[in-house]
PDB file of N, CA and C in Angstrom:
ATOM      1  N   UNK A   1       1.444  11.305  17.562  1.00  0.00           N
ATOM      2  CA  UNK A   1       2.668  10.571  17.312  1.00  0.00           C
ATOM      3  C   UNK A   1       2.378   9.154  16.807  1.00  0.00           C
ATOM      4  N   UNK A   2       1.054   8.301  17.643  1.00  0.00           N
ATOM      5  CA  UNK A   2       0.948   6.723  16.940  1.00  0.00           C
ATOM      6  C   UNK A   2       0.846   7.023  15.680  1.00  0.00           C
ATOM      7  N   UNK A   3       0.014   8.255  15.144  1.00  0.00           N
ATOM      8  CA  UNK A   3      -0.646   7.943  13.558  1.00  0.00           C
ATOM      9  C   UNK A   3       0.746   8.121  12.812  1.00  0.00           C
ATOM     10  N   UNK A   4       1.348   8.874  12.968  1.00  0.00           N
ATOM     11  CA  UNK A   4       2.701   9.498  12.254  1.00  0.00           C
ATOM     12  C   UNK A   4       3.413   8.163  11.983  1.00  0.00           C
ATOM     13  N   UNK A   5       3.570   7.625  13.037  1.00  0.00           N
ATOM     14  CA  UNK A   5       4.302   6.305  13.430  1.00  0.00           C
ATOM     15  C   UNK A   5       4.101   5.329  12.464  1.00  0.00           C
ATOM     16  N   UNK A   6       2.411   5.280  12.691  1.00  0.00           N
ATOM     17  CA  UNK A   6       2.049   3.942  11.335  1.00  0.00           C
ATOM     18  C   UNK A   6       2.457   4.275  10.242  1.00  0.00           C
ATOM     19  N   UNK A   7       2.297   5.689   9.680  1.00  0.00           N
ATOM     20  CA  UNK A   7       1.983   6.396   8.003  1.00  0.00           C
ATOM     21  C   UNK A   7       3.391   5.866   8.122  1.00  0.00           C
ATOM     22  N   UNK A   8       4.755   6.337   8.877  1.00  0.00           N
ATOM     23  CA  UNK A   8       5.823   5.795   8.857  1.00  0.00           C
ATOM     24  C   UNK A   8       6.396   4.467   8.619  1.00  0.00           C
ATOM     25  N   UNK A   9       5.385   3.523   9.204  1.00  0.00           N
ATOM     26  CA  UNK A   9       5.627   2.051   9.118  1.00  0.00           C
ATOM     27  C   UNK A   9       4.927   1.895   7.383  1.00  0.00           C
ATOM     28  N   UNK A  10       4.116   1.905   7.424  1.00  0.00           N
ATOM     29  CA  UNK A  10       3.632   1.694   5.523  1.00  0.00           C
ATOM     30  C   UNK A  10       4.562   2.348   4.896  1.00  0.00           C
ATOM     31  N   UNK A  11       4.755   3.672   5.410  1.00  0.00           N
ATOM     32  CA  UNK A  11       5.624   3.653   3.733  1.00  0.00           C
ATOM     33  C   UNK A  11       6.972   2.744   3.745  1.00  0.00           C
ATOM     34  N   UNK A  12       7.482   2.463   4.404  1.00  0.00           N
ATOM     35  CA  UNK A  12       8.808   1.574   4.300  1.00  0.00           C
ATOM     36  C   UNK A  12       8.550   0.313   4.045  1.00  0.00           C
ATOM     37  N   UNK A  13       7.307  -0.292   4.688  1.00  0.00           N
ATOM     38  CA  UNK A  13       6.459  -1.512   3.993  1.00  0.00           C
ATOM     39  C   UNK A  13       6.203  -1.340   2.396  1.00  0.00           C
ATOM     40  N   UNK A  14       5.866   0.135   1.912  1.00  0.00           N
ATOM     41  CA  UNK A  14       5.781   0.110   0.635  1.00  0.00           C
ATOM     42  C   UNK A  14       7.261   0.261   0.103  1.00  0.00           C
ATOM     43  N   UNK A  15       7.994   1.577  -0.014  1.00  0.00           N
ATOM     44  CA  UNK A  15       9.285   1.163  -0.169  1.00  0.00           C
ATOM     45  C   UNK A  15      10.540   0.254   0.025  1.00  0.00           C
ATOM     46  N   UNK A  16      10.075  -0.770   0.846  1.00  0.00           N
ATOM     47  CA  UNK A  16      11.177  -2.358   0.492  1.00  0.00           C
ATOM     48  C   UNK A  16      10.333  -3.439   0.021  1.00  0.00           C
ATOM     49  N   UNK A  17       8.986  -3.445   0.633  1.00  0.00           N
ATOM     50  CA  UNK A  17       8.425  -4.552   0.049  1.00  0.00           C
ATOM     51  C   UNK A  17       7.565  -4.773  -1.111  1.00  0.00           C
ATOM     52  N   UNK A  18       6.763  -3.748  -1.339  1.00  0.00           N
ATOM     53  CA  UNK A  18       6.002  -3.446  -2.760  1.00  0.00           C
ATOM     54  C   UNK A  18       6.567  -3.364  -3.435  1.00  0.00           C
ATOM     55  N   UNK A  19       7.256  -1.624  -3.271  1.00  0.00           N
ATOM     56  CA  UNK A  19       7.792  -0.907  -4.687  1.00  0.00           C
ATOM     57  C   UNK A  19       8.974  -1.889  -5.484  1.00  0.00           C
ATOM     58  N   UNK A  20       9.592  -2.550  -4.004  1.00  0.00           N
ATOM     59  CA  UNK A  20      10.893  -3.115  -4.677  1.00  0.00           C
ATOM     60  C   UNK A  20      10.724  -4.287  -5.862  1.00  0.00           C
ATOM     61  N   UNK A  21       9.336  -4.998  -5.433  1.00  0.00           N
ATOM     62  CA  UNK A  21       8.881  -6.087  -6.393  1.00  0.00           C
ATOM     63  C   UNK A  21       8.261  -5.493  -7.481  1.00  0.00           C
ATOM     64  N   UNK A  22       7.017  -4.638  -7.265  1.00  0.00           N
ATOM     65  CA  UNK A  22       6.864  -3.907  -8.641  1.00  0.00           C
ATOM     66  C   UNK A  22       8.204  -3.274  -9.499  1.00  0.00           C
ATOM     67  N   UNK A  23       9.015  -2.551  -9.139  1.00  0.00           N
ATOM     68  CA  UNK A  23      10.050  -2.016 -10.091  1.00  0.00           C
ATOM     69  C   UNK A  23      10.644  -3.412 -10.497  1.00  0.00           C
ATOM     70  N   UNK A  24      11.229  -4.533 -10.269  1.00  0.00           N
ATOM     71  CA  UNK A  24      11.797  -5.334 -10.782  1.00  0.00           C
ATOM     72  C   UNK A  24      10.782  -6.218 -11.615  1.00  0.00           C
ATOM     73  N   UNK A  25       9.377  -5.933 -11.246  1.00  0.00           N
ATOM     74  CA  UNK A  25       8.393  -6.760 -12.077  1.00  0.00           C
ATOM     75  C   UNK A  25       8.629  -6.309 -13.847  1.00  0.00           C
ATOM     76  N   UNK A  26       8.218  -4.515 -13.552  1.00  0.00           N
ATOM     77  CA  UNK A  26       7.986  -3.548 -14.564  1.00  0.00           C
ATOM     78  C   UNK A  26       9.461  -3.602 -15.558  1.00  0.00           C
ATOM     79  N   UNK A  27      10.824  -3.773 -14.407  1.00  0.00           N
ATOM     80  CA  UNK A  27      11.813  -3.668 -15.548  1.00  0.00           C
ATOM     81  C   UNK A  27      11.684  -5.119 -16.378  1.00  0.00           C
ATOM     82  N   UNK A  28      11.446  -6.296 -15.819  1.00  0.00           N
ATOM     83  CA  UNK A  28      11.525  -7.762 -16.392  1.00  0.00           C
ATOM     84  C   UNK A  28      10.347  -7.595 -17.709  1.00  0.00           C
ATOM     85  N   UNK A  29       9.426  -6.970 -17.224  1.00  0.00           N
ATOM     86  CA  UNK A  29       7.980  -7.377 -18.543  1.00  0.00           C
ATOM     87  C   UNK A  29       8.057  -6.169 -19.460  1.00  0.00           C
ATOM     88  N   UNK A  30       8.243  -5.144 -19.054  1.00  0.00           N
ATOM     89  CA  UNK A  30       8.446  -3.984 -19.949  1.00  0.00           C
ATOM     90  C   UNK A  30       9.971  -3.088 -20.180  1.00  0.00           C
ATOM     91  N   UNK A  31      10.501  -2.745 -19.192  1.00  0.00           N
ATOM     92  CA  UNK A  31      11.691  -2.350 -20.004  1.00  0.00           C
ATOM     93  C   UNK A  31      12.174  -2.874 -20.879  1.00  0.00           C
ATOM     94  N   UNK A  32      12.760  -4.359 -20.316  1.00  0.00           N
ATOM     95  CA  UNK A  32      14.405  -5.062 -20.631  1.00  0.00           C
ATOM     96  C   UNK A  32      13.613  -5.550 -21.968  1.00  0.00           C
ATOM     97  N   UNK A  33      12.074  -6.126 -22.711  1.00  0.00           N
ATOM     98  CA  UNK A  33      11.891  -6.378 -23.635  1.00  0.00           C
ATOM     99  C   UNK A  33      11.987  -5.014 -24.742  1.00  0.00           C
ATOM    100  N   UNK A  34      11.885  -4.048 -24.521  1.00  0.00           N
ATOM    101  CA  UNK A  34      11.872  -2.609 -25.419  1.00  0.00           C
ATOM    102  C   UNK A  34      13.482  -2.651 -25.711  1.00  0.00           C
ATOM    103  N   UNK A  35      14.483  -2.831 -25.012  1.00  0.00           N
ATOM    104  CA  UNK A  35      15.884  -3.018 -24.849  1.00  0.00           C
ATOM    105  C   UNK A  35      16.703  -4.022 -25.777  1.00  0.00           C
ATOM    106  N   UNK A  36      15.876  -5.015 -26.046  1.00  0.00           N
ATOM    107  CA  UNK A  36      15.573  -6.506 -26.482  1.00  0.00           C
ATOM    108  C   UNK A  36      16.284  -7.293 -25.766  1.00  0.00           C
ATOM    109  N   UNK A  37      16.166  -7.152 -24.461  1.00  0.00           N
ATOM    110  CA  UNK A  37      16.447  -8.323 -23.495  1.00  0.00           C
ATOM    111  C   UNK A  37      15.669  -9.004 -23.264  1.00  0.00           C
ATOM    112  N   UNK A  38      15.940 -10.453 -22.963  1.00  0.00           N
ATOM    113  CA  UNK A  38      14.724 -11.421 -22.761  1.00  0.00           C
ATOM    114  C   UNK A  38      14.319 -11.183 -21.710  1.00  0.00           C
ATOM    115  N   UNK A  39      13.154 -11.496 -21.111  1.00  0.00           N
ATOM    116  CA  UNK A  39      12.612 -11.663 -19.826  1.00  0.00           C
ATOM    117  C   UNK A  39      12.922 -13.075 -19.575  1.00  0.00           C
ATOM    118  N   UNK A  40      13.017 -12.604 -17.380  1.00  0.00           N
ATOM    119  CA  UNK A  40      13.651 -13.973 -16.698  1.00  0.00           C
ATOM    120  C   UNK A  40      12.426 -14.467 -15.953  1.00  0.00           C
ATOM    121  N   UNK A  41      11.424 -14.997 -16.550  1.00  0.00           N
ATOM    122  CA  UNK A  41      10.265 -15.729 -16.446  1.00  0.00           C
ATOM    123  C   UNK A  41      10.476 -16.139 -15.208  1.00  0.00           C
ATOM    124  N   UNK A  42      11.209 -17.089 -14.643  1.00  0.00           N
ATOM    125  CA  UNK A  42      11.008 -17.411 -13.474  1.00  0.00           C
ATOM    126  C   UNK A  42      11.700 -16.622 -12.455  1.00  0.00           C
ATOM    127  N   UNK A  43      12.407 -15.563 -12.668  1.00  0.00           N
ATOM    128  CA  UNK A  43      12.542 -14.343 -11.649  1.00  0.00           C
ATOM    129  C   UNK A  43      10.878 -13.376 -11.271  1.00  0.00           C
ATOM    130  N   UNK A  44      10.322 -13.569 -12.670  1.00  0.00           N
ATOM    131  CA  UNK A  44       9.145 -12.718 -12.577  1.00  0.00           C
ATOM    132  C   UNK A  44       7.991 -13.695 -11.439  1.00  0.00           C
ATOM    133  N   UNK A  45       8.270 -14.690 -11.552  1.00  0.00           N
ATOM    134  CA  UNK A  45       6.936 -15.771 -11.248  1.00  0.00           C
ATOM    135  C   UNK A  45       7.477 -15.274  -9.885  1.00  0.00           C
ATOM    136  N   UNK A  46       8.792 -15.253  -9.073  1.00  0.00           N
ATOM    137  CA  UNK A  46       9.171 -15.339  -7.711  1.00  0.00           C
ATOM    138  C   UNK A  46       9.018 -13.990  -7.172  1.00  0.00           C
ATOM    139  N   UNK A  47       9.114 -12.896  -8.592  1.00  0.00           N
ATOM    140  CA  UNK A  47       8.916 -11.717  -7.530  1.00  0.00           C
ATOM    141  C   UNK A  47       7.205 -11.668  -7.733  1.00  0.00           C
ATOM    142  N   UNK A  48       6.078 -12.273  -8.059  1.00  0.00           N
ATOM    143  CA  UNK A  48       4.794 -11.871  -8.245  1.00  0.00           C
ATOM    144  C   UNK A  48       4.295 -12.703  -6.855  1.00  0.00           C
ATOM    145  N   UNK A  49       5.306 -13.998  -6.500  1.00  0.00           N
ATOM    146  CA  UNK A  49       5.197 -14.458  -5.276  1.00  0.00           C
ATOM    147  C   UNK A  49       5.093 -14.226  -4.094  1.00  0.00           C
ATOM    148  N   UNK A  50       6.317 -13.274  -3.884  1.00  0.00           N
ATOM    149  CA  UNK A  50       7.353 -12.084  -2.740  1.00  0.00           C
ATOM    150  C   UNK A  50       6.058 -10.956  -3.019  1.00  0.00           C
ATOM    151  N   UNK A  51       4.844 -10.560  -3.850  1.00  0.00           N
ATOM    152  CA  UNK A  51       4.402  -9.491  -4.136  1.00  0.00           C
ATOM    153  C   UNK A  51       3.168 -10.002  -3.646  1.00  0.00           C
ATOM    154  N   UNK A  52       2.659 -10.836  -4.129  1.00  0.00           N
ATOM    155  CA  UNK A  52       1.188 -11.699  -3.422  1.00  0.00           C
ATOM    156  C   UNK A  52       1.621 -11.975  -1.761  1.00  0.00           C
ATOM    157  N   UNK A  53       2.605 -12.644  -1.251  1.00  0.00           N
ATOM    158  CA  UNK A  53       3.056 -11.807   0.247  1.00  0.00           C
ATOM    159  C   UNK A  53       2.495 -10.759   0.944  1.00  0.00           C
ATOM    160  N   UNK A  54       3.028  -9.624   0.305  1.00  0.00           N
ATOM    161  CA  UNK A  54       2.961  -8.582   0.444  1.00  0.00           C
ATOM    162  C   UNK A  54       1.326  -7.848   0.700  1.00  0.00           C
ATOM    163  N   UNK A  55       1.142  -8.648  -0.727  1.00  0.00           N
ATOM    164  CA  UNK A  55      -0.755  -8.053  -0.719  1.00  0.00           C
ATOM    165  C   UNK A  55      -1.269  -8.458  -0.008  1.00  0.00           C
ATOM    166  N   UNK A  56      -0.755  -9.918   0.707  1.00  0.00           N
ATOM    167  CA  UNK A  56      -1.537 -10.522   1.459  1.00  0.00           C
ATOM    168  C   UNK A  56      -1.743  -9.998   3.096  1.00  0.00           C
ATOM    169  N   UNK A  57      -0.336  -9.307   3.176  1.00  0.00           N
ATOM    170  CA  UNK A  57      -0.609  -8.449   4.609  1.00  0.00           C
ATOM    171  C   UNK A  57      -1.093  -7.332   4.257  1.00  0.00           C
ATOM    172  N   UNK A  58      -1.361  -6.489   2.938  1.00  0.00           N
ATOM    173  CA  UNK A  58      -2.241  -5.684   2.817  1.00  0.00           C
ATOM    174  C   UNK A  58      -3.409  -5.785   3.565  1.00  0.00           C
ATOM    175  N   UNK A  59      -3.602  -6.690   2.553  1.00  0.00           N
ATOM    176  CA  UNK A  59      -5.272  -7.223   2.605  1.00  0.00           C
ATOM    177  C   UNK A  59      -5.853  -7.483   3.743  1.00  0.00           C
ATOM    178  N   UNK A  60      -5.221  -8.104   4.911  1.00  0.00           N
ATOM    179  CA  UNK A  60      -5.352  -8.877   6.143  1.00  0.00           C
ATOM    180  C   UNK A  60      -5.108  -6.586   6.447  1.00  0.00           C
ATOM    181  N   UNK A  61      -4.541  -6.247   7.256  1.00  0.00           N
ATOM    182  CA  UNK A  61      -4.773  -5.030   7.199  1.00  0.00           C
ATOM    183  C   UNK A  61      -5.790  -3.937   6.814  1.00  0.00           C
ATOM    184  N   UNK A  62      -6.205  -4.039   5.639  1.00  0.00           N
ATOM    185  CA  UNK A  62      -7.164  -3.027   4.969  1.00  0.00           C
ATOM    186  C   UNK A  62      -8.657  -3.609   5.355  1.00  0.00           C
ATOM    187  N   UNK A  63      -8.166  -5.172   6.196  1.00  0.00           N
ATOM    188  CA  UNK A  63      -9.852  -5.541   6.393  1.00  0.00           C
ATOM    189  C   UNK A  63     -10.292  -4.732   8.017  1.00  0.00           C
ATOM    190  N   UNK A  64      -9.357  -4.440   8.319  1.00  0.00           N
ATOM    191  CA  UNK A  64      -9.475  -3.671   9.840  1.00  0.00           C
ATOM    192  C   UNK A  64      -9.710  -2.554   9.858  1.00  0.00           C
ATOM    193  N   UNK A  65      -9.341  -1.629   8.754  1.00  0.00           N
ATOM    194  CA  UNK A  65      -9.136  -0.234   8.427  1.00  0.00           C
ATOM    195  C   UNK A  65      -9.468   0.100   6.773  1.00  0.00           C
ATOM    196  N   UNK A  66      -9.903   1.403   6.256  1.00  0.00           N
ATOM    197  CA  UNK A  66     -10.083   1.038   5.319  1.00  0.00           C
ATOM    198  C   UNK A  66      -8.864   2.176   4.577  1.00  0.00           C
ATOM    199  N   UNK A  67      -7.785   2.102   5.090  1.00  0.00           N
ATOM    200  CA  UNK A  67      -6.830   2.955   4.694  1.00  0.00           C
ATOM    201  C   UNK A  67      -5.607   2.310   5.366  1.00  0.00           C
ATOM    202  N   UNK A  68      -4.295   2.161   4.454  1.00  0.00           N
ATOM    203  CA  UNK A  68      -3.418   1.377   5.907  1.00  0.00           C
ATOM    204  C   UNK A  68      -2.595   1.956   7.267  1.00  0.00           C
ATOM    205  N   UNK A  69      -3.060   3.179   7.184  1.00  0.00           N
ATOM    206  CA  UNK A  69      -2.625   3.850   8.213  1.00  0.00           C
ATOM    207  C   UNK A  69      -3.877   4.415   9.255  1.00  0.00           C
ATOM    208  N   UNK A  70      -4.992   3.533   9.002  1.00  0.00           N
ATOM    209  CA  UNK A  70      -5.774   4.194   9.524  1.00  0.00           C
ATOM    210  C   UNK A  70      -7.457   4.341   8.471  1.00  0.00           C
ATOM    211  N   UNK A  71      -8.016   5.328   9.462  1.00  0.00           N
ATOM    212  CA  UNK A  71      -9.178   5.467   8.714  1.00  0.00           C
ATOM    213  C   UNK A  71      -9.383   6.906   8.037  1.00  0.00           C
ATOM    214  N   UNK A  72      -8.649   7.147   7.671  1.00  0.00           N
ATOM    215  CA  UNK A  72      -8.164   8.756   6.758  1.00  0.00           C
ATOM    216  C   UNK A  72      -6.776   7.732   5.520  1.00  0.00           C
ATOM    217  N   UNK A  73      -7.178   8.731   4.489  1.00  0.00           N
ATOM    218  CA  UNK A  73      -5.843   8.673   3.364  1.00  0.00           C
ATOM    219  C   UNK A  73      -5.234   9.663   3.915  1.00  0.00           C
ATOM    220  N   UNK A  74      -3.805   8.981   3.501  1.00  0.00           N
ATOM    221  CA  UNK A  74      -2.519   9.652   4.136  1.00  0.00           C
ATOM    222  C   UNK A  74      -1.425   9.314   2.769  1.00  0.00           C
ATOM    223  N   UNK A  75      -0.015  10.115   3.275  1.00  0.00           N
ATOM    224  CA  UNK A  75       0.709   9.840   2.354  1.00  0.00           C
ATOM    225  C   UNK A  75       1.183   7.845   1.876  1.00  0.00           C
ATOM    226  N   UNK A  76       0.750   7.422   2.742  1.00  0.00           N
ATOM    227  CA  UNK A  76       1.326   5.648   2.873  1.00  0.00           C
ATOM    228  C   UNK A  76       0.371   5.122   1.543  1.00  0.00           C
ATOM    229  N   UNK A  77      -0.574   6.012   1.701  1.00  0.00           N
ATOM    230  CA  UNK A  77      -1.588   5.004   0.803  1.00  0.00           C
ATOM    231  C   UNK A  77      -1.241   5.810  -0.721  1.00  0.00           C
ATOM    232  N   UNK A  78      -0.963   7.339  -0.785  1.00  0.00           N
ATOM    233  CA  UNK A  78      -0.986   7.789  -1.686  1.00  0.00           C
ATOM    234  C   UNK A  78       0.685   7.400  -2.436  1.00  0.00           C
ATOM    235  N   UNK A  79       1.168   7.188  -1.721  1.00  0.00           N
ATOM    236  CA  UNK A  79       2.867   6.611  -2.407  1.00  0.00           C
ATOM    237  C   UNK A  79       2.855   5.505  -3.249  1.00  0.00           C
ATOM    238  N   UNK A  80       1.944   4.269  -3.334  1.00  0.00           N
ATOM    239  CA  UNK A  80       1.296   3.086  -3.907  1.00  0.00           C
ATOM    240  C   UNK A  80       0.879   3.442  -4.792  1.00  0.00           C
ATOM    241  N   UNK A  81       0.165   4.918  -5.260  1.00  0.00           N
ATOM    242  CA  UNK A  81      -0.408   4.787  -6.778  1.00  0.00           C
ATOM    243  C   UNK A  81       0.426   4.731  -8.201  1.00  0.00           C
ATOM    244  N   UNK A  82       1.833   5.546  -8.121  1.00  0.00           N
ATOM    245  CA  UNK A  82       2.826   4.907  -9.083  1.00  0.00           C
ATOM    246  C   UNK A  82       2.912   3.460  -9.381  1.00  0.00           C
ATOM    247  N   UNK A  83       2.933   2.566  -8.040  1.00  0.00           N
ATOM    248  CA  UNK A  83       3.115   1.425  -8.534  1.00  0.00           C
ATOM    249  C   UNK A  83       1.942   0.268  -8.862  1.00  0.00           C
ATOM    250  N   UNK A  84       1.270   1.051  -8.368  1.00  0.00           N
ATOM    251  CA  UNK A  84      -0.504   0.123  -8.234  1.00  0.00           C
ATOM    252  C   UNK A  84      -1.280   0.137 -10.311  1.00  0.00           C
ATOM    253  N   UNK A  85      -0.380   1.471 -10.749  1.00  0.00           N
ATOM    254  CA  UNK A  85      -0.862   1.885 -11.936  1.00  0.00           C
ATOM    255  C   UNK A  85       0.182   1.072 -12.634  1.00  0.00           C
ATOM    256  N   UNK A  86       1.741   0.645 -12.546  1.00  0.00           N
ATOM    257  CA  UNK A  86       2.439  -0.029 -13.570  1.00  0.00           C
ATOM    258  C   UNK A  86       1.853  -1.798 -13.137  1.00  0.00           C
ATOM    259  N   UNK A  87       1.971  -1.793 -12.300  1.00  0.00           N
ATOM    260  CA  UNK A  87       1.551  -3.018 -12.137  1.00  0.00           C
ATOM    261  C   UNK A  87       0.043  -3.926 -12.595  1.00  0.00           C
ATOM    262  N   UNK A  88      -1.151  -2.552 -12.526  1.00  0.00           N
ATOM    263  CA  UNK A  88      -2.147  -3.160 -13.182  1.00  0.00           C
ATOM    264  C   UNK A  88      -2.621  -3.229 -14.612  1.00  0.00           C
ATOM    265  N   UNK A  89      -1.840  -1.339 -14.911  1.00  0.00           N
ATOM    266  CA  UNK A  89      -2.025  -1.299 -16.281  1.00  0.00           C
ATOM    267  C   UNK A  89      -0.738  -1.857 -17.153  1.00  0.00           C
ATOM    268  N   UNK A  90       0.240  -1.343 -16.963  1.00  0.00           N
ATOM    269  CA  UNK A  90       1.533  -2.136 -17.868  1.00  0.00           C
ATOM    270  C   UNK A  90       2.018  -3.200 -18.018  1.00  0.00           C
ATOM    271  N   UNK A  91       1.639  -3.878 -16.325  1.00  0.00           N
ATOM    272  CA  UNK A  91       2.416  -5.283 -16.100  1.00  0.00           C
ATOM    273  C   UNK A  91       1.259  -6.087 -16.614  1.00  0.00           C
ATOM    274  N   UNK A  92       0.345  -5.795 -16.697  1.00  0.00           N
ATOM    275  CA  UNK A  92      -1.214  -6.162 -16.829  1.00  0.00           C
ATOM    276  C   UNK A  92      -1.259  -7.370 -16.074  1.00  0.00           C
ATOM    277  N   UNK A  93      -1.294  -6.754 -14.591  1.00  0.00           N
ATOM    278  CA  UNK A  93      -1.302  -8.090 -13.493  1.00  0.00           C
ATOM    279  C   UNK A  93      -2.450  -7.245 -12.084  1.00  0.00           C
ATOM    280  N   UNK A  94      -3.312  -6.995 -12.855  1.00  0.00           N
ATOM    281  CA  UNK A  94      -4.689  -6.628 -12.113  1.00  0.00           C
ATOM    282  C   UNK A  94      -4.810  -7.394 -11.269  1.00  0.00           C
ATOM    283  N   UNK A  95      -5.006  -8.805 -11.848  1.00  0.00           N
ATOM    284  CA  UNK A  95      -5.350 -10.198 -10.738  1.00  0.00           C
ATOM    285  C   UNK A  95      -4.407 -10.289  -9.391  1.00  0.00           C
ATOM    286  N   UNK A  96      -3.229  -9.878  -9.236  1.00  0.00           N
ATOM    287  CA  UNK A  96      -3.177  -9.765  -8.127  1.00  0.00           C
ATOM    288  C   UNK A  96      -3.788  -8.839  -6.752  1.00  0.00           C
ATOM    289  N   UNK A  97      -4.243  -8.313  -7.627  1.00  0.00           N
ATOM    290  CA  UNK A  97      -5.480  -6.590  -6.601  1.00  0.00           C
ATOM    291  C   UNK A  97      -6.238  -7.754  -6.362  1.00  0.00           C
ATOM    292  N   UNK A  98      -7.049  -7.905  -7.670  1.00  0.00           N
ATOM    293  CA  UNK A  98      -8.468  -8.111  -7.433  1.00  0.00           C
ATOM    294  C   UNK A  98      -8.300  -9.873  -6.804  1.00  0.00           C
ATOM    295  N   UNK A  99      -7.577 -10.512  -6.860  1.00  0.00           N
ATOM    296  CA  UNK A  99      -7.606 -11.450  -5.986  1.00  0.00           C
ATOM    297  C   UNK A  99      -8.108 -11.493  -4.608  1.00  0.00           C
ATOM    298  N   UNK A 100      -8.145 -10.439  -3.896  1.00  0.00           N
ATOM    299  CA  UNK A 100      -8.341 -10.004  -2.490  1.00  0.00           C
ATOM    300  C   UNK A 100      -8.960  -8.738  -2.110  1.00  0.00           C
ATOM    301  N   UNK A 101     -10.296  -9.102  -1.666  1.00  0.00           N
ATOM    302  CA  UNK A 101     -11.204  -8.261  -1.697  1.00  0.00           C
ATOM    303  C   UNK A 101     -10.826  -6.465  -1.357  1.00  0.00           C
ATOM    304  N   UNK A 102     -10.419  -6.413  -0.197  1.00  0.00           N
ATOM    305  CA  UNK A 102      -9.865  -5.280   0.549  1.00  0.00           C
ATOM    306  C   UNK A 102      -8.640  -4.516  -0.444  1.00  0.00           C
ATOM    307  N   UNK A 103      -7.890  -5.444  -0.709  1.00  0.00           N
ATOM    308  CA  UNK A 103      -6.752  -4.403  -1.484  1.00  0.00           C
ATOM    309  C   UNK A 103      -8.010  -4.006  -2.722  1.00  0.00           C
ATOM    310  N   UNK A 104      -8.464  -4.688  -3.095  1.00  0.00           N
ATOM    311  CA  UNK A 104      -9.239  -4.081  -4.434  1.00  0.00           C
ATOM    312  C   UNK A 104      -9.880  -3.031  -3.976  1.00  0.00           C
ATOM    313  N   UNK A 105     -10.823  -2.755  -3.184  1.00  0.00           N
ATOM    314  CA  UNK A 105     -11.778  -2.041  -2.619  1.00  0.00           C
ATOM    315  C   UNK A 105     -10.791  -0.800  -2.141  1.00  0.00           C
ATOM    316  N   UNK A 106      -9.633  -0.880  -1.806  1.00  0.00           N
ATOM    317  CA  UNK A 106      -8.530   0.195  -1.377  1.00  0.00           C
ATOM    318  C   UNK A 106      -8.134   0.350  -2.672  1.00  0.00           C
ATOM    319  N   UNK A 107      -7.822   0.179  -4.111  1.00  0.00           N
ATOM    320  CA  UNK A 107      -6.971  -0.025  -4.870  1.00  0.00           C
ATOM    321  C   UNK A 107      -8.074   1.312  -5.795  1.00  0.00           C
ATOM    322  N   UNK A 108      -9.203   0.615  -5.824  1.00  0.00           N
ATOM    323  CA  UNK A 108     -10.395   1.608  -6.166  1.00  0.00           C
ATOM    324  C   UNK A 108     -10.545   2.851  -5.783  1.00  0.00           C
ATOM    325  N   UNK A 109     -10.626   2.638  -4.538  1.00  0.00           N
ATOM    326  CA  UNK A 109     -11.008   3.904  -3.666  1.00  0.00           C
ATOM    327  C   UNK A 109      -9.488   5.077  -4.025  1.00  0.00           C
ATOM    328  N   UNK A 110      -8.741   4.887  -3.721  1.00  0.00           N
ATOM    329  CA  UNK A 110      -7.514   5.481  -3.882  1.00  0.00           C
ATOM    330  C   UNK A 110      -7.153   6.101  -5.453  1.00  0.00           C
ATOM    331  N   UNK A 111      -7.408   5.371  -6.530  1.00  0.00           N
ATOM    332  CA  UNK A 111      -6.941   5.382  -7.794  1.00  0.00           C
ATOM    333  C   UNK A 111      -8.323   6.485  -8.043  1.00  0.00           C
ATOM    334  N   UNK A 112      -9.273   6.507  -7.912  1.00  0.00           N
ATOM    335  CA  UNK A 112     -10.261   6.958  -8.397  1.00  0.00           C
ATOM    336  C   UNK A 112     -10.743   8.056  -7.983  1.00  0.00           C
ATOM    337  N   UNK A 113     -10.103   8.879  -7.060  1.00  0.00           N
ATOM    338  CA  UNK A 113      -9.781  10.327  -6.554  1.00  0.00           C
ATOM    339  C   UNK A 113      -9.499  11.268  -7.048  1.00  0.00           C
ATOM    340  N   UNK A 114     -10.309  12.108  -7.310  1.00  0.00           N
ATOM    341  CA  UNK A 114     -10.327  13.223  -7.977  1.00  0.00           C
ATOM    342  C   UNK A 114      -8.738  13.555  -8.234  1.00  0.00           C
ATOM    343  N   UNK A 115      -8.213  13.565  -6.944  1.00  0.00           N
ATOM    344  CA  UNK A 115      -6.319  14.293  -6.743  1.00  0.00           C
ATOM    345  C   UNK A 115      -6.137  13.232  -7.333  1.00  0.00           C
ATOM    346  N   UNK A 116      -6.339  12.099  -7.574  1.00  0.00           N
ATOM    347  CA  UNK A 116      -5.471  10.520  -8.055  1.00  0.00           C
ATOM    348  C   UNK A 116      -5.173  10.963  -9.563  1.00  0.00           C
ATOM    349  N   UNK A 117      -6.036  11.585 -10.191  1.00  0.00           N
ATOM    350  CA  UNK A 117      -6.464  11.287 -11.741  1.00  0.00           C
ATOM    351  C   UNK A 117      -5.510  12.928 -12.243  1.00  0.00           C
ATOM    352  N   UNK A 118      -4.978  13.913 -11.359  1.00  0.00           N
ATOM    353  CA  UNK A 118      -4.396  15.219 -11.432  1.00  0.00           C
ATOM    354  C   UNK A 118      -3.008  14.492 -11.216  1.00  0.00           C
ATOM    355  N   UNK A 119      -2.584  13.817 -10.666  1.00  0.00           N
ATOM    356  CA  UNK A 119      -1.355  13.271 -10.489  1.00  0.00           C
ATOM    357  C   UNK A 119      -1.123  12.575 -11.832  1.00  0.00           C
TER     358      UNK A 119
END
């Protein structure tokens, strides 16, 4: 029941606090310009803010464990690769991973999985 519990706690950590900043990152830098809407530069700077947050309790986390639910991949970690991929490759905002050792080293490990690359 604890492990269930955590995988439970990350993903809602990922679904309000990640995903919600990546999707509004991805619509500001890439949709709304294909659309020909301008981008709101300083909406983007505040959600990469609210998102470095975020990584930052990653990170502080992934240094204890090397998975955030633990020491096994689970669904918490595998729900992050949609957004781990717009954000590094589209948003081309890598530097926030690699800013911090642990999310990188998780960001790697995860993306680079045989099942990662079939998805």
């Amino acid at each position: 029941m604890e492990e269930k519990a955590l995988v439970d706690q990350w993903l809602e950590v990922e679904s309000h606090h990640f995903n919600q900043q990546v999707y509004n990152i991805v619509l500001e830098l890439i949709v709304f310009p294909k659309l020909g809407k301008q981008t709101d530069l300083p909406f983007v700077q505040s959600l990469e803010k609210k998102l470095s947050n975020v990584l930052d309790v990653y990170d502080d986390r992934l240094s204890k464990s090397n998975y955030l639910a633990g020491y096994s991949l689970t669904l918490a970690d595998l729900r992050h690769l949609p957004g781990l991929g717009y954000l590094t490759s589209d948003a081309k905002m890598q530097h926030l991973i690699d800013a911090r050792k642990h999310d990188k080293a998780w960001c790697k490990d995860i993306s680079s999985r045989h099942s990662s690359h079939k998805v």
